[in-house]
C-alpha atoms as a PDB file:
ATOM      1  CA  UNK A   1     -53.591 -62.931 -20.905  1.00  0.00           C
ATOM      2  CA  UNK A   2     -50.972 -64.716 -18.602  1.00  0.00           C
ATOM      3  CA  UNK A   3     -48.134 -62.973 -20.854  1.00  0.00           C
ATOM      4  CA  UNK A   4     -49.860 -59.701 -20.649  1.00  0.00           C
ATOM      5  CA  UNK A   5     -49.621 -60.527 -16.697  1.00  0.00           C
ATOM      6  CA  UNK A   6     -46.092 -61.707 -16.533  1.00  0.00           C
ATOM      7  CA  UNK A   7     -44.736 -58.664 -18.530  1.00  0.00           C
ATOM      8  CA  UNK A   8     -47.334 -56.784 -16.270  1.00  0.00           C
ATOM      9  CA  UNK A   9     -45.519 -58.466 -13.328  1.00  0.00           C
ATOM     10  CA  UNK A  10     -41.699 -57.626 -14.999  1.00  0.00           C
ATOM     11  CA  UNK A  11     -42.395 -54.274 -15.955  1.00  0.00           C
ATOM     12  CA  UNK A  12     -43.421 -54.048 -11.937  1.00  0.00           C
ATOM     13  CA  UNK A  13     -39.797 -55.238 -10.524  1.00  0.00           C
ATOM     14  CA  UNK A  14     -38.095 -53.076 -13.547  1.00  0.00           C
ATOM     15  CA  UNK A  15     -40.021 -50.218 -12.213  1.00  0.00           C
ATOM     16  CA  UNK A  16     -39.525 -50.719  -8.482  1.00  0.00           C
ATOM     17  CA  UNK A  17     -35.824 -51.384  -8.802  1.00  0.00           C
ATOM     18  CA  UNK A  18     -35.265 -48.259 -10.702  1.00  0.00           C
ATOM     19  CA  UNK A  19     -37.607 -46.835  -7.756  1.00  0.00           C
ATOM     20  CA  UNK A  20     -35.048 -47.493  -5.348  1.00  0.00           C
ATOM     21  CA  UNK A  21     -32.043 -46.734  -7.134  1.00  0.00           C
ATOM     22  CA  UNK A  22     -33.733 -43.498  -7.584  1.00  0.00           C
ATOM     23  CA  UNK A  23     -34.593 -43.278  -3.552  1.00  0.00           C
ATOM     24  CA  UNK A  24     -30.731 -44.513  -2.838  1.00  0.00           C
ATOM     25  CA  UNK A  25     -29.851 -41.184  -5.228  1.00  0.00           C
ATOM     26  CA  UNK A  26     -32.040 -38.839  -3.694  1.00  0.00           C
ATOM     27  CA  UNK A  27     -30.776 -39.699  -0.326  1.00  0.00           C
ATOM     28  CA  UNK A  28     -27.624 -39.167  -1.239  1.00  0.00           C
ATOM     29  CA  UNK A  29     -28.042 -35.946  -3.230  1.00  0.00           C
ATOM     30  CA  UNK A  30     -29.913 -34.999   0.083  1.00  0.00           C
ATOM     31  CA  UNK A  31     -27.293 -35.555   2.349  1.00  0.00           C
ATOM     32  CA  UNK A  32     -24.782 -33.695  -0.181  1.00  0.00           C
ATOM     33  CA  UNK A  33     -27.175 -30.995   0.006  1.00  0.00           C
ATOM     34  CA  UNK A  34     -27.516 -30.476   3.655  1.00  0.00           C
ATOM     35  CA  UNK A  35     -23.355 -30.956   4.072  1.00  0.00           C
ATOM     36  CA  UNK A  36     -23.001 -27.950   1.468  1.00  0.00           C
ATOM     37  CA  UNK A  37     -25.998 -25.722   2.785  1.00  0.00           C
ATOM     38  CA  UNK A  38     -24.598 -26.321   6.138  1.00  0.00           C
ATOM     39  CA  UNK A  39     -21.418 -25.348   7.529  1.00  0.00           C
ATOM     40  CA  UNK A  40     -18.681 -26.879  10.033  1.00  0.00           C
ATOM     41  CA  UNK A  41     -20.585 -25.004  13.099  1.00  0.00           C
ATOM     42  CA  UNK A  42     -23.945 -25.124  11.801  1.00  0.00           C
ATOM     43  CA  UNK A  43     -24.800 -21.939   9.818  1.00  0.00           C
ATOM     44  CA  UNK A  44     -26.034 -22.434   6.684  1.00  0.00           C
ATOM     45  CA  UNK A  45     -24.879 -21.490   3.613  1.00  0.00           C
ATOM     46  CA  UNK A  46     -26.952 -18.641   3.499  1.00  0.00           C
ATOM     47  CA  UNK A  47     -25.642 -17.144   6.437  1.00  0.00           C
ATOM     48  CA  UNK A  48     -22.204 -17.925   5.215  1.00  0.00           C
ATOM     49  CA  UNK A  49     -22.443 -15.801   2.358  1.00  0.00           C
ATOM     50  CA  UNK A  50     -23.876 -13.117   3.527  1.00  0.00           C
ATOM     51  CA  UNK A  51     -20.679 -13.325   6.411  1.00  0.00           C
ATOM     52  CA  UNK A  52     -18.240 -13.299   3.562  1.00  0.00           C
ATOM     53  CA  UNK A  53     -20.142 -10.159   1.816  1.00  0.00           C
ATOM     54  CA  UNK A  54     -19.646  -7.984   4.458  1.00  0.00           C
ATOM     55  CA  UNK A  55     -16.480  -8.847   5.252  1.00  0.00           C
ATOM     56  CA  UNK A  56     -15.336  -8.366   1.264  1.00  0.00           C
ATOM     57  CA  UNK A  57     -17.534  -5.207   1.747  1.00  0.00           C
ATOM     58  CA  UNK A  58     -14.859  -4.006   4.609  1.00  0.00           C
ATOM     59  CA  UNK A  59     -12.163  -5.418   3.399  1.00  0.00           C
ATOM     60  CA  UNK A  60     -12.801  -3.208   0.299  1.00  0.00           C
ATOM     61  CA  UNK A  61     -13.316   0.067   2.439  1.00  0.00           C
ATOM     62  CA  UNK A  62     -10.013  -0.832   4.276  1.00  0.00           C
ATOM     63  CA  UNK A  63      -7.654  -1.120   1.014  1.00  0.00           C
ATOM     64  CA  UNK A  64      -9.591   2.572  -0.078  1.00  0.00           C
ATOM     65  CA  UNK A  65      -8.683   3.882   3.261  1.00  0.00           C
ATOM     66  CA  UNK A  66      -5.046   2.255   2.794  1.00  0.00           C
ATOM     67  CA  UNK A  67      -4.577   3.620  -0.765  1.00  0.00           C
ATOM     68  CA  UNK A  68      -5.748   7.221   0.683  1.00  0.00           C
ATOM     69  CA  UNK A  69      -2.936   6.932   3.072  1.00  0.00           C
ATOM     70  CA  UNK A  70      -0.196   5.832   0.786  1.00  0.00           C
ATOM     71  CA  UNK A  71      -1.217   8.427  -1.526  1.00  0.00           C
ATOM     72  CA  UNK A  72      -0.833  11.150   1.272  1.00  0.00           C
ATOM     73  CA  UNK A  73       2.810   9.287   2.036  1.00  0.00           C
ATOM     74  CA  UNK A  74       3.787   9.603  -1.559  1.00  0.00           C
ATOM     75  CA  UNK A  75       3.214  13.389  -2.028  1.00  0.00           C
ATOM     76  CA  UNK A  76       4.602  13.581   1.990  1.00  0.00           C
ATOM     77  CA  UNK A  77       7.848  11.792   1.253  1.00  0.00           C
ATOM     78  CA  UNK A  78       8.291  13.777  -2.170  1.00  0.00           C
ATOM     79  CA  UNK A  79       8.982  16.643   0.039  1.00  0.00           C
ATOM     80  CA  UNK A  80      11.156  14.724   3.050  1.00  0.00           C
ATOM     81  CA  UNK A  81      14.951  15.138   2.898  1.00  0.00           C
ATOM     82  CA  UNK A  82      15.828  12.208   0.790  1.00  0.00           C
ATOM     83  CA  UNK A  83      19.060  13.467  -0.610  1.00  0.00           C
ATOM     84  CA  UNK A  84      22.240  13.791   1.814  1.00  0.00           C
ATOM     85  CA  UNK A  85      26.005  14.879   0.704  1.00  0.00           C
ATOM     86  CA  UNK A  86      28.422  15.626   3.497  1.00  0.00           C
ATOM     87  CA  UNK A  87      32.417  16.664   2.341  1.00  0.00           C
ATOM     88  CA  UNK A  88      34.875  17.123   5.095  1.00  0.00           C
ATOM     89  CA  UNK A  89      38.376  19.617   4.002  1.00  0.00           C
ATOM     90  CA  UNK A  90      40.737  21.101   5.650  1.00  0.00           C
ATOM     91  CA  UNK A  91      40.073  24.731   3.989  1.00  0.00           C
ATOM     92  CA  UNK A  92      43.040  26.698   5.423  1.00  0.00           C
ATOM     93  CA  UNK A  93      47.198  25.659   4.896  1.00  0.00           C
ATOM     94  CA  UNK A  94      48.504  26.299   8.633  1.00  0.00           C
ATOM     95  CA  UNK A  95      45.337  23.792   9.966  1.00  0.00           C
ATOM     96  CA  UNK A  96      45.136  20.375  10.264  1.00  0.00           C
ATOM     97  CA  UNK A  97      42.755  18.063   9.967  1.00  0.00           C
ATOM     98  CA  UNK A  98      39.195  17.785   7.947  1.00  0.00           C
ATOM     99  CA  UNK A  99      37.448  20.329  10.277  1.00  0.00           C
ATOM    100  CA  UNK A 100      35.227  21.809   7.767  1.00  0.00           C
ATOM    101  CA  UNK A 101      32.316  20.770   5.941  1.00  0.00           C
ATOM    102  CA  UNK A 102      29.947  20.802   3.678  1.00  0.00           C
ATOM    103  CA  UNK A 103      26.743  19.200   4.052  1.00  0.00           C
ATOM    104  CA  UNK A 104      23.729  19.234   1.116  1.00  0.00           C
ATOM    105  CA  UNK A 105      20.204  18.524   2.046  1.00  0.00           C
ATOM    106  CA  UNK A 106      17.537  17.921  -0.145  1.00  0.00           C
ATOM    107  CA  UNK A 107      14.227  16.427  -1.125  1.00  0.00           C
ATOM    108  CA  UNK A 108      13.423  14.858  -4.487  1.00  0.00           C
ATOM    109  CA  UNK A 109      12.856  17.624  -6.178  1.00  0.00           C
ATOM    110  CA  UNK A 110      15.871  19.037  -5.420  1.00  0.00           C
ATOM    111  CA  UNK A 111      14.936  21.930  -2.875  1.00  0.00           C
ATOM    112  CA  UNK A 112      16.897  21.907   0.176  1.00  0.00           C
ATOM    113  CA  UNK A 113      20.186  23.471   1.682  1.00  0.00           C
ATOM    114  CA  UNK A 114      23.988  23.134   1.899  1.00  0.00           C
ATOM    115  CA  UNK A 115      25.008  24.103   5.045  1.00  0.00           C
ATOM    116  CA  UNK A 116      29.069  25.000   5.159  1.00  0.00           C
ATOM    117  CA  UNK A 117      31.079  25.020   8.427  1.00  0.00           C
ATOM    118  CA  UNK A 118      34.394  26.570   8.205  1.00  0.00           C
ATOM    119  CA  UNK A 119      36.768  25.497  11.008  1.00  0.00           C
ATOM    120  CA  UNK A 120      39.819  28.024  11.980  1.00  0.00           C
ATOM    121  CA  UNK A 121      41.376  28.755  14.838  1.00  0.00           C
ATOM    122  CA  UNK A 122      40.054  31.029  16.348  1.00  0.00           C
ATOM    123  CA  UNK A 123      36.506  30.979  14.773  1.00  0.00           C
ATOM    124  CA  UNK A 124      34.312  28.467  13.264  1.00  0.00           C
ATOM    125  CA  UNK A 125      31.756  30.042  11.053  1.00  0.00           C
ATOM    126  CA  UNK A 126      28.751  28.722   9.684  1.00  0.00           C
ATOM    127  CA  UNK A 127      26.740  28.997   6.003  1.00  0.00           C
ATOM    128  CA  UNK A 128      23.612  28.241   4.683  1.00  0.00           C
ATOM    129  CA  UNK A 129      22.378  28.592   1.440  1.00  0.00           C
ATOM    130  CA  UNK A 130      19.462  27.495  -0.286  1.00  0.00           C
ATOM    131  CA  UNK A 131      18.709  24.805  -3.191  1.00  0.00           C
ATOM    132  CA  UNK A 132      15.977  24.961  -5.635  1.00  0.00           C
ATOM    133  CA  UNK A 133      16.396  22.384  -8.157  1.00  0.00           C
ATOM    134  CA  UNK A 134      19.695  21.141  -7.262  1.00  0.00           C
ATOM    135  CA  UNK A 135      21.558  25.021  -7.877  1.00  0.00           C
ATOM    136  CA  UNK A 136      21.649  28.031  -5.370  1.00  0.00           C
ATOM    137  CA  UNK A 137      21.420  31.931  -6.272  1.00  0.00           C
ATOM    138  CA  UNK A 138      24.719  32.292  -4.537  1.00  0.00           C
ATOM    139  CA  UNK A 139      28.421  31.599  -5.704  1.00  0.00           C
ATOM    140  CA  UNK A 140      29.579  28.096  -4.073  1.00  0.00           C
ATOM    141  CA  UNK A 141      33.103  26.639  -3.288  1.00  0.00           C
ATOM    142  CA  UNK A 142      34.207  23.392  -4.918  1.00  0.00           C
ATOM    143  CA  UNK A 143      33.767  21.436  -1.308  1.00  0.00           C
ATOM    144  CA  UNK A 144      29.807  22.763  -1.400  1.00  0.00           C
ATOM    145  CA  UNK A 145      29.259  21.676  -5.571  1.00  0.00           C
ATOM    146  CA  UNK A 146      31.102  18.251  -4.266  1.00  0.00           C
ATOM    147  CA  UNK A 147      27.992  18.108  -1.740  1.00  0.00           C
ATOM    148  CA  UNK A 148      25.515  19.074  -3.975  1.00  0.00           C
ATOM    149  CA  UNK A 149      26.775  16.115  -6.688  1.00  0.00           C
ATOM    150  CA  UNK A 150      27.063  13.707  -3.655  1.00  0.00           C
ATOM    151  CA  UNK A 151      23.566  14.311  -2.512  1.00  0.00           C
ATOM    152  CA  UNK A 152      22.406  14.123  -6.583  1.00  0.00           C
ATOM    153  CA  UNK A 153      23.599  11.134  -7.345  1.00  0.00           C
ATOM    154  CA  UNK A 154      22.346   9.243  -3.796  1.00  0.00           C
ATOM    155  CA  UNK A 155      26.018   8.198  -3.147  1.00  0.00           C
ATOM    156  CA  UNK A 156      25.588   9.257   0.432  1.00  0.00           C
ATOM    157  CA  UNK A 157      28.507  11.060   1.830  1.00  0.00           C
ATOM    158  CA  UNK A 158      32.093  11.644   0.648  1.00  0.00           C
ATOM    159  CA  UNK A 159      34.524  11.731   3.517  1.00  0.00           C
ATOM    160  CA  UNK A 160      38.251  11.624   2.667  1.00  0.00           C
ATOM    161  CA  UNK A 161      40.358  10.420   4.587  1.00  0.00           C
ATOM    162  CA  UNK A 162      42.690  11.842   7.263  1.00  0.00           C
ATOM    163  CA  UNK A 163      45.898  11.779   8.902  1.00  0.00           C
ATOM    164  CA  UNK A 164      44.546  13.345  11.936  1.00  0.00           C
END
């Protein structure tokens, strides 16, 4: 009977020591558990969430409202004057100097204008004609094709260069 009581008595102590290792855990699973449910001013994790929702929420409906505006830039700037050619030339012998020109221009798609200015001396007169798709319904001079090509290829503008 005394053994019966001493293991009795061990099995107590085995039993109360793993009792408090198991309290030591708990208390520090507990404070774990309150430093994750609450945050750095207080709210608790709940709250958090539910913050971060609504703000992914309207974060989402501003990139929708953003793509909706790029989209309307996109088909805008297809139709903006993106394409520029500009040739300066001296179109008449007794003149001097690169008076005249001839400027292209055009969106991407080609549509635009080349506008011609002919410089003389006693007149300047002044073209238009249309593009659609990078050619125009009426006959064009060399300096005006030059402006077309220019403003086709993106190089900008061609000015040569002068003695004047």
């Amino acid at each position: 009977m005394i053994i019966v009581l001493v293991a009795m008595g061990i099995a107590i102590l085995v039993l109360a020591g793993a009792l408090l290792g198991l309290a030591r855990r708990h208390r520090e699973l507990e404070k774990s558990y309150t430093r994750m449910f609450e945050g750095v001013s207080g709210d608790n994790l709940a709250e958090n969430v539910l913050r971060h929702l609504a703000e992914l929420e309207e974060n989402a409906r501003e990139l929708a409202e953003l793509r909706e505006h790029t989209r309307a830039l996109q088909v805008g700037s297809r139709e903006a004057i993106r394409h520029v050619g500009l040739v300066r030339y001296n179109p008449f012998d007794d003149m001097g100097g690169d008076y005249s020109v001839a400027l292209t221009l055009a969106d991407a798609e080609g549509r635009g204008i080349v506008l011609s200015s002919l410089h003389g001396r006693t007149a300047t007169r002044l073209y238009v004609r249309t593009l659609q798709d990078w050619a125009s319904s009426n006959p064009l001079s060399s300096e005006e094709q030059e402006a077309i090509r220019i403003a086709r290829e993106g190089n900008g503008q061609h000015m040569p260069a002068t003695d004047a």
